[in-house]
C-alpha atoms as a PDB file:
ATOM      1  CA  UNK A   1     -27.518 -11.103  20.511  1.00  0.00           C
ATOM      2  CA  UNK A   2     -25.649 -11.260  23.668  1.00  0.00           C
ATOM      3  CA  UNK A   3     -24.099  -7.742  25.236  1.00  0.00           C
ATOM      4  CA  UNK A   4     -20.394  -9.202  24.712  1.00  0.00           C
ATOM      5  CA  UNK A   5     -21.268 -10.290  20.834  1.00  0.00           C
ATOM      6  CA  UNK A   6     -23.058  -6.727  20.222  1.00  0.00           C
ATOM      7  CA  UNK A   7     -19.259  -5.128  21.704  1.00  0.00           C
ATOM      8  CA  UNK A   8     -17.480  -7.709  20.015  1.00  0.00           C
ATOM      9  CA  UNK A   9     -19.805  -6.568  16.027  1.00  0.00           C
ATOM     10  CA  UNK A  10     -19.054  -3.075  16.866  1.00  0.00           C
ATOM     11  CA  UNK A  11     -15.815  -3.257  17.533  1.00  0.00           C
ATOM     12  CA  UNK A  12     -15.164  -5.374  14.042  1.00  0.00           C
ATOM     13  CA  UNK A  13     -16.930  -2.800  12.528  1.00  0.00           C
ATOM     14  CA  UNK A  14     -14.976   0.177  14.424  1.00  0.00           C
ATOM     15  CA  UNK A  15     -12.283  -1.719  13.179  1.00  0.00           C
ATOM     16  CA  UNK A  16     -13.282  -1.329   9.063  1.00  0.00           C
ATOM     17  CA  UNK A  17     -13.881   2.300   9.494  1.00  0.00           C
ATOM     18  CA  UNK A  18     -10.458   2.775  10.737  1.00  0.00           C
ATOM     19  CA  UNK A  19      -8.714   0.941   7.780  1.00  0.00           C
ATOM     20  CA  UNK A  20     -11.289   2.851   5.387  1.00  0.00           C
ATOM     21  CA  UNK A  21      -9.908   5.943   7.317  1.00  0.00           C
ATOM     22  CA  UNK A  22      -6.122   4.825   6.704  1.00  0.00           C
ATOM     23  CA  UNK A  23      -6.919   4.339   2.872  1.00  0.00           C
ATOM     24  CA  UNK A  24      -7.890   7.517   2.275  1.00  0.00           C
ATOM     25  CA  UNK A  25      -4.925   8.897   4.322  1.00  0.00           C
ATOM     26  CA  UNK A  26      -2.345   6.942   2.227  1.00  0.00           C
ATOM     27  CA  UNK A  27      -4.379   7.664  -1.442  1.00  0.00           C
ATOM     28  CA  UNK A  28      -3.943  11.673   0.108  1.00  0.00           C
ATOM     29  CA  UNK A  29       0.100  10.847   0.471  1.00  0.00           C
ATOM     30  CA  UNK A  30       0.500   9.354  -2.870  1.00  0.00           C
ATOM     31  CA  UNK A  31      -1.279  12.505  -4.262  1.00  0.00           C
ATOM     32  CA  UNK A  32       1.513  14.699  -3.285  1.00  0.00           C
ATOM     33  CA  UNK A  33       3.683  12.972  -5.356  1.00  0.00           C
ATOM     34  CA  UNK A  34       2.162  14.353  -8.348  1.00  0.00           C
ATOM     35  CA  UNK A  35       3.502  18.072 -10.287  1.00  0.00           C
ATOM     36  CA  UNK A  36       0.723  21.169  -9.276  1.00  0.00           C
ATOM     37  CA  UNK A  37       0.105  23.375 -12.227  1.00  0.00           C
ATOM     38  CA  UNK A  38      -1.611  26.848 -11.652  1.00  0.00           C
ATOM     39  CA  UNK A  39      -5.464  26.647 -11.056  1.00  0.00           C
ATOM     40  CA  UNK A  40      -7.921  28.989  -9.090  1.00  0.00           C
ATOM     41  CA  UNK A  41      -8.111  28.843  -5.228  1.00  0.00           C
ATOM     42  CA  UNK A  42     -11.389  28.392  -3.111  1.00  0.00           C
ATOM     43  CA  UNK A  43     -12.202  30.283  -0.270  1.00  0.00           C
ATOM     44  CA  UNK A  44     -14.238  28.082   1.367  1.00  0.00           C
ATOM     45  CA  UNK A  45     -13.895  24.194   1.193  1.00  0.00           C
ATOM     46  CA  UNK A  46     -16.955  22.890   2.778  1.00  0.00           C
ATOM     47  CA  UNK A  47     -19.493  20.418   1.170  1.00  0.00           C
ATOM     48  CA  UNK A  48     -23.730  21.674   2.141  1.00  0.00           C
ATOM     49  CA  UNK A  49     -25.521  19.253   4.522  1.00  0.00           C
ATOM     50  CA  UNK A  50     -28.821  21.451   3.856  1.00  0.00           C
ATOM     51  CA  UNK A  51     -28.405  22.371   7.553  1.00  0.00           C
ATOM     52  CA  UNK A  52     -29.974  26.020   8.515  1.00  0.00           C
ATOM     53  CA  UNK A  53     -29.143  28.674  11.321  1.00  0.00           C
ATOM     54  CA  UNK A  54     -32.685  28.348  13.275  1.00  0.00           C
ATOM     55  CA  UNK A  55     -35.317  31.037  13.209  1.00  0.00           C
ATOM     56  CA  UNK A  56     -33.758  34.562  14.112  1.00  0.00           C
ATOM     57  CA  UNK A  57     -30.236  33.274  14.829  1.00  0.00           C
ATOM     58  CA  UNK A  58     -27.366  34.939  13.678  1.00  0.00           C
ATOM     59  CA  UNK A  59     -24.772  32.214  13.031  1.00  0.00           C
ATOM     60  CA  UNK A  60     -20.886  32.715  12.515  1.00  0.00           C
ATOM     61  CA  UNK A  61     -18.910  29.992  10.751  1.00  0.00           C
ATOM     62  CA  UNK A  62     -14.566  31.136  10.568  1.00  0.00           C
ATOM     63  CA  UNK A  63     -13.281  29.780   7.028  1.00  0.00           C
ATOM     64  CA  UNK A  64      -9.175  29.278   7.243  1.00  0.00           C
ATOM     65  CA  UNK A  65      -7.016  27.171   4.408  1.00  0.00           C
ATOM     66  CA  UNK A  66      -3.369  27.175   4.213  1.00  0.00           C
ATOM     67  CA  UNK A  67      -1.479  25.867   1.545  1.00  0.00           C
ATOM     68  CA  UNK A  68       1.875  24.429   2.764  1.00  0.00           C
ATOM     69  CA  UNK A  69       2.626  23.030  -1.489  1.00  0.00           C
ATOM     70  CA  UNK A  70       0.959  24.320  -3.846  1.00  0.00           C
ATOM     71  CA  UNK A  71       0.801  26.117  -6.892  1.00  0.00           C
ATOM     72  CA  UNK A  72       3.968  28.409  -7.558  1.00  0.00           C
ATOM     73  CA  UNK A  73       2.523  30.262 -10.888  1.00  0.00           C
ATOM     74  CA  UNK A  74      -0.747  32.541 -10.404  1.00  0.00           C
ATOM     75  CA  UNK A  75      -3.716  31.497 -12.120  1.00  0.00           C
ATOM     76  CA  UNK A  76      -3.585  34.296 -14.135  1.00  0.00           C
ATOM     77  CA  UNK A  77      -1.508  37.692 -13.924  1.00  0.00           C
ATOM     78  CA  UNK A  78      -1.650  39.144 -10.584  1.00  0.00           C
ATOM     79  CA  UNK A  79      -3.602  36.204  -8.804  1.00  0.00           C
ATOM     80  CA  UNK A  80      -2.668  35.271  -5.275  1.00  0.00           C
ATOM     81  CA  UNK A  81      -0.541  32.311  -5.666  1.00  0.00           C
ATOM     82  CA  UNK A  82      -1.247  29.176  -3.929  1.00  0.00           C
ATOM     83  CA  UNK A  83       2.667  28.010  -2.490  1.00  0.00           C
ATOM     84  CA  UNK A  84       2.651  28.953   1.482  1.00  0.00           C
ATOM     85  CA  UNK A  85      -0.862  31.277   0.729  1.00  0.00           C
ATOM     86  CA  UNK A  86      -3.141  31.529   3.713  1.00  0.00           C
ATOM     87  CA  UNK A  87      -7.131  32.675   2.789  1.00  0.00           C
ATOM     88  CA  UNK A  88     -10.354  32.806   4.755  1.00  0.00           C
ATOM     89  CA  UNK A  89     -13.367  34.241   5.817  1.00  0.00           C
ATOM     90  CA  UNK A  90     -15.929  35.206   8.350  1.00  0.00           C
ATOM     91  CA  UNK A  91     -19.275  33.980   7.181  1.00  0.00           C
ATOM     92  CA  UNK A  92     -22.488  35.618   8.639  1.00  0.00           C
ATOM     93  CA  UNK A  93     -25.724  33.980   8.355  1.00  0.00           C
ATOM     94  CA  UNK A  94     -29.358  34.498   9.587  1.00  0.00           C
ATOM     95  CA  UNK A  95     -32.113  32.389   9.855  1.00  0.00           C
ATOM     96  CA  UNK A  96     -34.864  33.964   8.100  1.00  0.00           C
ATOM     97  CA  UNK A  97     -37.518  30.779   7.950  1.00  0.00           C
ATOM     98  CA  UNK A  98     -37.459  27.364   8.239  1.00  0.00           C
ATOM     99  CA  UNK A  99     -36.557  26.529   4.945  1.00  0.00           C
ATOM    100  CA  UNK A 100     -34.275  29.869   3.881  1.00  0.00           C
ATOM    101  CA  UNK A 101     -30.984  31.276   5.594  1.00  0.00           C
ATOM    102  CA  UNK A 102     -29.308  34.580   4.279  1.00  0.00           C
ATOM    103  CA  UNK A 103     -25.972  34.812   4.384  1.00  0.00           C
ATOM    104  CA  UNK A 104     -23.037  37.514   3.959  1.00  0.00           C
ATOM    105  CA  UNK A 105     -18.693  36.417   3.625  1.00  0.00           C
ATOM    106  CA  UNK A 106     -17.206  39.180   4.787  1.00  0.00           C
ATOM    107  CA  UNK A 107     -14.149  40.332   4.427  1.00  0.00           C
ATOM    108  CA  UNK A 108     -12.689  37.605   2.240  1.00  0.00           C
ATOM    109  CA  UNK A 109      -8.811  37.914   2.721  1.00  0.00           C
ATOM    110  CA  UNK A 110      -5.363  36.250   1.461  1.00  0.00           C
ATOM    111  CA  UNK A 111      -1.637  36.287   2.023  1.00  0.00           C
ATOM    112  CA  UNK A 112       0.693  34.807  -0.183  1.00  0.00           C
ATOM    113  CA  UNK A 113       4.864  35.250  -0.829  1.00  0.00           C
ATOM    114  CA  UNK A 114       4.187  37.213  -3.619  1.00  0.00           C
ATOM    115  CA  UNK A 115       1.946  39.929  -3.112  1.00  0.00           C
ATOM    116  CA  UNK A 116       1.411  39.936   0.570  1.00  0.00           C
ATOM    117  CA  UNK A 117      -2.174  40.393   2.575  1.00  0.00           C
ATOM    118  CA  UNK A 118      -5.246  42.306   0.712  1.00  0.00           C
ATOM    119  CA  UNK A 119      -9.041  42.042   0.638  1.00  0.00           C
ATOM    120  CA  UNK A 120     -10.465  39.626  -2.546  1.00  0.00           C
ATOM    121  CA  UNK A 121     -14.205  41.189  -2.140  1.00  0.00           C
ATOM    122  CA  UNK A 122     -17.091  39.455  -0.651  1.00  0.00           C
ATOM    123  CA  UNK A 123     -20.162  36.895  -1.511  1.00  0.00           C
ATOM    124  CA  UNK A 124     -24.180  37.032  -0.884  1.00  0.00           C
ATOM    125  CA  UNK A 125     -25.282  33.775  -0.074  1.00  0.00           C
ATOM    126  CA  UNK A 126     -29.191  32.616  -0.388  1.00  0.00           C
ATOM    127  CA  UNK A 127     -29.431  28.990   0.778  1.00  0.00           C
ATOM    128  CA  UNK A 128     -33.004  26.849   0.774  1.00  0.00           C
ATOM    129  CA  UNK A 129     -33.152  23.432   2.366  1.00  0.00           C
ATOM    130  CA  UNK A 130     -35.838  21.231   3.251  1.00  0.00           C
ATOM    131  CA  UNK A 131     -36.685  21.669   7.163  1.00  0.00           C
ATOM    132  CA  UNK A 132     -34.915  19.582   9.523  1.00  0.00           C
ATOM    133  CA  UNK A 133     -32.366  18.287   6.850  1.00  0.00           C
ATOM    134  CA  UNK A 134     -30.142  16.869   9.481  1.00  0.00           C
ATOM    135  CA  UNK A 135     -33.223  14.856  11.260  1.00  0.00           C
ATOM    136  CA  UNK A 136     -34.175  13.416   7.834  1.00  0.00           C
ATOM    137  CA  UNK A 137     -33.207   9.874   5.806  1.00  0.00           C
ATOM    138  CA  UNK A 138     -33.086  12.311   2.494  1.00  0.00           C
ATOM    139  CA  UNK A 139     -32.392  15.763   2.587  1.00  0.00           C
ATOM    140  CA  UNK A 140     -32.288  18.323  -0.507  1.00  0.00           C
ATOM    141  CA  UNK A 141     -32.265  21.988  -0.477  1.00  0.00           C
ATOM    142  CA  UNK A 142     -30.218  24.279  -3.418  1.00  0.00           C
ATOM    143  CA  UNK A 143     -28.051  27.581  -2.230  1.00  0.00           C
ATOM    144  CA  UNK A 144     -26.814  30.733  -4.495  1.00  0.00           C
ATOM    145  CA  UNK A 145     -24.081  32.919  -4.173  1.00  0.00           C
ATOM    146  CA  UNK A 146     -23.264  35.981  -5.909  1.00  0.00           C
ATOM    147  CA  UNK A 147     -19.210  37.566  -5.810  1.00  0.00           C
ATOM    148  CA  UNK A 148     -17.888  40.374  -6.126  1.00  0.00           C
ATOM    149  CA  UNK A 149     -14.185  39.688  -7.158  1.00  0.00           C
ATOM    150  CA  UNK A 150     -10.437  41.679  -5.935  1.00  0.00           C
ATOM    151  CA  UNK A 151      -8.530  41.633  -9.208  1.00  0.00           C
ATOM    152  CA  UNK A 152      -6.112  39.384  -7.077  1.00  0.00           C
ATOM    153  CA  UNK A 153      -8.577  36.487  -6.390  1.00  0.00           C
ATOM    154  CA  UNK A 154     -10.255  36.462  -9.812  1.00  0.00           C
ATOM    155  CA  UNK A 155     -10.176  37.363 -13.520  1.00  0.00           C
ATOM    156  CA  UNK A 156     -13.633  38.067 -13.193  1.00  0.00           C
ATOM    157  CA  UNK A 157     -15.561  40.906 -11.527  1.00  0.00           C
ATOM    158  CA  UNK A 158     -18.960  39.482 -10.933  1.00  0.00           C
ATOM    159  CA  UNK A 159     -19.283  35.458 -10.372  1.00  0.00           C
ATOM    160  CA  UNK A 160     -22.055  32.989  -8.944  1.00  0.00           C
ATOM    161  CA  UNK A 161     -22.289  30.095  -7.749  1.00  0.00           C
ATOM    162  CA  UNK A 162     -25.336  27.082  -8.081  1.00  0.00           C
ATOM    163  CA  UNK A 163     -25.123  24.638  -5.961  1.00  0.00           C
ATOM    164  CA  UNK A 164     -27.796  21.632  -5.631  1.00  0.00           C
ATOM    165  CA  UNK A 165     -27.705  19.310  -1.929  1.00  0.00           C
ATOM    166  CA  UNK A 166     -28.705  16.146  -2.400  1.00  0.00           C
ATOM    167  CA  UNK A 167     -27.977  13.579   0.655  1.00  0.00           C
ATOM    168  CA  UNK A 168     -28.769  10.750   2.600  1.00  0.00           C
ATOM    169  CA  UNK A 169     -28.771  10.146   6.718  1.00  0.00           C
ATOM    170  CA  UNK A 170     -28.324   6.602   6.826  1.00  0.00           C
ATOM    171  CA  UNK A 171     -27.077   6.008  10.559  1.00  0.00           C
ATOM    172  CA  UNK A 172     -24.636   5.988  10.970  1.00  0.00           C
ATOM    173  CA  UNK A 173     -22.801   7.077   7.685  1.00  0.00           C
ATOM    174  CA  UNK A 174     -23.917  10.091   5.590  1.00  0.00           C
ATOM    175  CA  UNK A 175     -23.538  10.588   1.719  1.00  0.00           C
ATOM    176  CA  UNK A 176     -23.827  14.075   0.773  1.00  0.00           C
ATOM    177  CA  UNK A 177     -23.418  15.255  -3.106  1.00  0.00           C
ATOM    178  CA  UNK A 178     -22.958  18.811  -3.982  1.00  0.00           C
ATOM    179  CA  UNK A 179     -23.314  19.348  -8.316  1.00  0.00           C
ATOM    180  CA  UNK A 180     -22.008  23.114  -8.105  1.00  0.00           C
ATOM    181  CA  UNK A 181     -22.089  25.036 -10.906  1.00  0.00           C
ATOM    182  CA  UNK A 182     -20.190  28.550 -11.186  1.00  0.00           C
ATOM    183  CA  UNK A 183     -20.615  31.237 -13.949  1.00  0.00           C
ATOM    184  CA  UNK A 184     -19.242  34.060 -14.407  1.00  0.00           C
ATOM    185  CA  UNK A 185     -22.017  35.639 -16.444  1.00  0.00           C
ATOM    186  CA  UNK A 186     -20.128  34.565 -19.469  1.00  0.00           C
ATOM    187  CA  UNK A 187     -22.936  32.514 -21.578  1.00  0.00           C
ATOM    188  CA  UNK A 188     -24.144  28.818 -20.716  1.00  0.00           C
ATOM    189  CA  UNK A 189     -21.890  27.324 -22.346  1.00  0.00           C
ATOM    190  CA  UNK A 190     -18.837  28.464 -20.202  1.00  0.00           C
ATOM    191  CA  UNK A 191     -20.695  27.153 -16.828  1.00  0.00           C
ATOM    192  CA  UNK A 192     -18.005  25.316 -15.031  1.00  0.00           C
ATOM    193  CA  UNK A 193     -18.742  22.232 -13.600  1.00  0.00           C
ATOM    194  CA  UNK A 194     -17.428  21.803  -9.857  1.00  0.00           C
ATOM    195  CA  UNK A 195     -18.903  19.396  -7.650  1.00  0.00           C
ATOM    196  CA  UNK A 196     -17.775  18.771  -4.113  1.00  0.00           C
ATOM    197  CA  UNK A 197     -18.993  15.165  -2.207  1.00  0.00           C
ATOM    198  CA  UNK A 198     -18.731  13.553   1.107  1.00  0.00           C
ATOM    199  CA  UNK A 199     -18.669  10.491   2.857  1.00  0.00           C
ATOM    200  CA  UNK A 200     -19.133  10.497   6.845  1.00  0.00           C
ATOM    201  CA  UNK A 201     -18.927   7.953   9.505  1.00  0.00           C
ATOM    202  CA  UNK A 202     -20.960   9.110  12.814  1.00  0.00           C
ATOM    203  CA  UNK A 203     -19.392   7.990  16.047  1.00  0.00           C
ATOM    204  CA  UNK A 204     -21.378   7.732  19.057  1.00  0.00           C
ATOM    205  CA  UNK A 205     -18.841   9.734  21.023  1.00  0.00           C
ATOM    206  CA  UNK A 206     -19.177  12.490  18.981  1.00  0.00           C
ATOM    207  CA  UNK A 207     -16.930  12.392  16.804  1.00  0.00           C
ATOM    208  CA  UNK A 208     -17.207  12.199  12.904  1.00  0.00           C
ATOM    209  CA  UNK A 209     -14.955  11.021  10.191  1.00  0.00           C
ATOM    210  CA  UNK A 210     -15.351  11.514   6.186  1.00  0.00           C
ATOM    211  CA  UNK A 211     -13.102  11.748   2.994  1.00  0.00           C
ATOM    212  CA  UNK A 212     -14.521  14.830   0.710  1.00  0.00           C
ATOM    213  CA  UNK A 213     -13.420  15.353  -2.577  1.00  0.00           C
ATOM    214  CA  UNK A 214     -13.472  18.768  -4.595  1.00  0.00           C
ATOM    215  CA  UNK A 215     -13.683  18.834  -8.288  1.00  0.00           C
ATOM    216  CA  UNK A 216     -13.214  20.999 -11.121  1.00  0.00           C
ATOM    217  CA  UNK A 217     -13.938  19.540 -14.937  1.00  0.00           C
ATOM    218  CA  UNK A 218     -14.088  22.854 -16.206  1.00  0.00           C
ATOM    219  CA  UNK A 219     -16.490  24.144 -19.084  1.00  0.00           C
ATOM    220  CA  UNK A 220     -19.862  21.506 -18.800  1.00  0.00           C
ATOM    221  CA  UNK A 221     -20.141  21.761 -22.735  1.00  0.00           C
ATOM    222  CA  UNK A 222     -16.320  20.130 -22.864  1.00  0.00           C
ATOM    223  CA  UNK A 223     -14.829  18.786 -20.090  1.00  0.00           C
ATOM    224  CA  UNK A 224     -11.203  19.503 -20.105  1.00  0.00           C
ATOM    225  CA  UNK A 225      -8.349  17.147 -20.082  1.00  0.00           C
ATOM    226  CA  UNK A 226      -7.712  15.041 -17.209  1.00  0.00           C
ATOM    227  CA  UNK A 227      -4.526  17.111 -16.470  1.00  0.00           C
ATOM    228  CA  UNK A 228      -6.087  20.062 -16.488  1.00  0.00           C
ATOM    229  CA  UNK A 229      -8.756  19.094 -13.941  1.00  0.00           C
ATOM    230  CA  UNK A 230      -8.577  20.101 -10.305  1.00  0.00           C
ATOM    231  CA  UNK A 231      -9.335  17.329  -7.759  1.00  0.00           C
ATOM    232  CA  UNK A 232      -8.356  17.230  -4.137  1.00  0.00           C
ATOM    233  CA  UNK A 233      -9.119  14.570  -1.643  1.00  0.00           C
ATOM    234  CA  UNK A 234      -9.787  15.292   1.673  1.00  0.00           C
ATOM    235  CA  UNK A 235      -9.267  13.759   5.462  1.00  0.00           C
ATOM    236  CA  UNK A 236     -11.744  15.411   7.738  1.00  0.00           C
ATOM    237  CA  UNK A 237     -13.039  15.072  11.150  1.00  0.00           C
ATOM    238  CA  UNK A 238     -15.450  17.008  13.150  1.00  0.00           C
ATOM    239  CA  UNK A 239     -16.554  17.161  16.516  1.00  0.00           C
ATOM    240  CA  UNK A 240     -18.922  19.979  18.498  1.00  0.00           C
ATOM    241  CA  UNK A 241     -17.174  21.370  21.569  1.00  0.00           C
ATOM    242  CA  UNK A 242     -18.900  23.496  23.482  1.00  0.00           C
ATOM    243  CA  UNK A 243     -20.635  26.147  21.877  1.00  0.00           C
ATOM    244  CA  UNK A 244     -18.540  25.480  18.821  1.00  0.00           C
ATOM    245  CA  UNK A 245     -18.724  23.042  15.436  1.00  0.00           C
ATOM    246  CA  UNK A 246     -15.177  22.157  15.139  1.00  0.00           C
ATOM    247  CA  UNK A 247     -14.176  20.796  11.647  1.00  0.00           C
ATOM    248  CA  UNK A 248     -10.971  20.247  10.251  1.00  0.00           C
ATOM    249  CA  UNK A 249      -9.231  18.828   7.349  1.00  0.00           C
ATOM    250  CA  UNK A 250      -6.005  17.900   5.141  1.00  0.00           C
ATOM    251  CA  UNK A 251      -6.411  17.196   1.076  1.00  0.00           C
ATOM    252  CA  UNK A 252      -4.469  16.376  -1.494  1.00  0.00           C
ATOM    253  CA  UNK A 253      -4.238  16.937  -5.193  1.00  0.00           C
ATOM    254  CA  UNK A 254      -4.678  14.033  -7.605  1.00  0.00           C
ATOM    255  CA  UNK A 255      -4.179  15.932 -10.629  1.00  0.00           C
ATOM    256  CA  UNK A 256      -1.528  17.855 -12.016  1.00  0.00           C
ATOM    257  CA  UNK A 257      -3.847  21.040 -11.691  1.00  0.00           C
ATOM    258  CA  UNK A 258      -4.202  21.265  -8.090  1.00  0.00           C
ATOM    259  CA  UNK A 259      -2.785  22.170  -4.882  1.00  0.00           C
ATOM    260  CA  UNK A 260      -0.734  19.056  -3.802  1.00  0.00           C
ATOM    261  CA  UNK A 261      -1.449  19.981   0.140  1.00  0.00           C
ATOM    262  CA  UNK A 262      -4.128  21.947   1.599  1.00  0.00           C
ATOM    263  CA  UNK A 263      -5.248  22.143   5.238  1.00  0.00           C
ATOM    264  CA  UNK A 264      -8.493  23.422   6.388  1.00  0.00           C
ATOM    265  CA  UNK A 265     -10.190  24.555   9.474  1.00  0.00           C
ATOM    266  CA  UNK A 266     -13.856  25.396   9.729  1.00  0.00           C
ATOM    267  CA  UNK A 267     -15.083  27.291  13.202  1.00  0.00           C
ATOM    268  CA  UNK A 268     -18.753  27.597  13.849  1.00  0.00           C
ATOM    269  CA  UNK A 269     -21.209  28.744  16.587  1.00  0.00           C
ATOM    270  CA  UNK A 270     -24.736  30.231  16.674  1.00  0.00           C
ATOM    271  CA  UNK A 271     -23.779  33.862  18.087  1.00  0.00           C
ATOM    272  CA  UNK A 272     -27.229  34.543  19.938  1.00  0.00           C
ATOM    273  CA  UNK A 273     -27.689  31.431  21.430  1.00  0.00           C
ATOM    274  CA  UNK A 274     -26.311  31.875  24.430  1.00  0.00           C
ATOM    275  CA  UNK A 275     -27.951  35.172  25.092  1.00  0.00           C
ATOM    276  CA  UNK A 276     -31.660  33.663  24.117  1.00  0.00           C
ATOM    277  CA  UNK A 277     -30.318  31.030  27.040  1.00  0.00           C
ATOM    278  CA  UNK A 278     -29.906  33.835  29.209  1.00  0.00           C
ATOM    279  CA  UNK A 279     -32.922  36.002  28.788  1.00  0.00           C
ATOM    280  CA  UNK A 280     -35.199  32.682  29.377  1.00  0.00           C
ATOM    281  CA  UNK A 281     -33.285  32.106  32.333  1.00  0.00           C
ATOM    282  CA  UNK A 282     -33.883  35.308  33.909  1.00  0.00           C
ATOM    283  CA  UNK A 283     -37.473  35.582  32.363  1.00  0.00           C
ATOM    284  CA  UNK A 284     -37.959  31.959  34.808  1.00  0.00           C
ATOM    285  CA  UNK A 285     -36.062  33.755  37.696  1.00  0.00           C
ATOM    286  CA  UNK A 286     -38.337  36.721  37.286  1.00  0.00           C
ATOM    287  CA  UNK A 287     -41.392  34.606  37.811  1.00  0.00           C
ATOM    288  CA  UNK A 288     -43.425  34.521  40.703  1.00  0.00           C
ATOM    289  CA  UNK A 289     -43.757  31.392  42.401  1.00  0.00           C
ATOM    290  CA  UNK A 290     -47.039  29.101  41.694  1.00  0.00           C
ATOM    291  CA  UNK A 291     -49.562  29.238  44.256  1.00  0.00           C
ATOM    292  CA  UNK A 292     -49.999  25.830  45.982  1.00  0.00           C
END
């Protein structure tokens, strides 16, 4: 194929991701259209690519969602509501092998209208992926979390979270499937069935975009009813500037259950990276020259 027919394919096919891009954007606009009803918030809205902080770096990612509309009744007495609430937190991780990364949120925090900032508690996070998920066709790897729950954030003291990666680098789109489970140490039949997805277009600039969706069925031994399930689309993009992973994102609610607009912003860098940079280059300057 000639140069000007290979600019001519990919620009066609620019072209389709674009208008795949402005579907999603109008299916998020015609969500807000629909009545929220009260349902738990997430602190983190991210779906698991199996990537891991490398060997003995300590790795920062910044979690921040605002709700502009959302849910004006707490989820249940003396929650945070969602209307005009801001939440987030700092998440701390550590390499620890190739295939296992130890993590720590800390603090997790929250301001709504109604009751102001506070502290909602904290999570331990174990998370396993195969090596080199992101330089793989299939990736899989499984991560844990246990909680320890503000009575503002949840009814529940103690919660975890299961949740199973599964995805594909196909090049250059990506299909990633979280099946998250949560429990809050309640018996297996209460398990609540959350999954989160994604769908990514890889630009060769740099740039990525992907819709995400975020679930909640409720109980896996009886789903509930369609209005009472949370699901929120997303509109993401993300982009590495710098030292920094830059991802952010807009969702709405397609169910009566859910927040009807929710922005998110995800910060990330590796926080010893650039002083393992340094010490090699002065370990090079430090050097005596080779003999000739």
């Amino acid at each position: 194929m000639s140069r000007t027919g290979g600019s001519k394919a990919a620009s066609i096919y620019h072209r389709r991701v674009i208008r795949f891009a402005v579907r999603i954007v109008l299916l998020l606009v015609a969500g807000l259209a629909a009545p929220a009803f009260a349902f738990a918030q997430a602190d983190e809205i991210q779906v698991y690519d199996g990537g891991l902080a490398p060997v003995g770096t300590f790795n920062l990612t910044l979690h921040n969602n605002f709700t502009p509309i959302g849910q004006t009744r707490p989820a249940f007495p003396g929650a945070v509501v969602a209307d005009k609430s801001w939440n987030g937190v700092p998440e701390w991780a550590l390499g620890v092998t190739r295939w296992f990364e130890a993590g720590l949120y800390l603090p997790l925090y929250s301001r709504d209208e109604h009751s102001g900032f506070g502290l909602d508690g904290f999570k331990l996070r174990a998370l396993f992926a195969v090596p080199n998920a992101d330089e793989r066709r299939f990736f899989y790897g499984a991560n844990f979390e246990f909680s320890i729950n503000a009575r503002r954030w949840d009814a529940t003291r103690y919660t975890s979270e299961v949740r199973p990666i599964i995805g594909w680098h196909l090049k250059p789109w990506d299909i990633i499937i979280n099946p998250i489970v949560d429990t809050a140490y309640d018996g297996l039949r209460n398990l609540e069935f959350v999954p989160a997805s994604r769908l990514a277009y890889n630009f060769a600039s740099g740039w990525t975009l992907a819709a995400e969706e975020y679930d909640d069925f409720g109980s896996i031994h009886a789903f509930a009813p369609r209005g009472e399930q949370a699901h929120q689309l997303f509109a993401v993009v993300d982009r590495t500037w710098k030292d920094w992973d830059i991802e952010a994102g807009i969702g709405a609610g397609m169910t009566e259950s859910s927040d009807r607009l929710t922005l998110k912003l995800i910060l990330a860098r590796d926080l010893n990276k650039r002083g393992a940079a340094k010490s090699t280059a002065a370990a090079t300057a430090a050097r005596p020259p080779a003999r000739p």
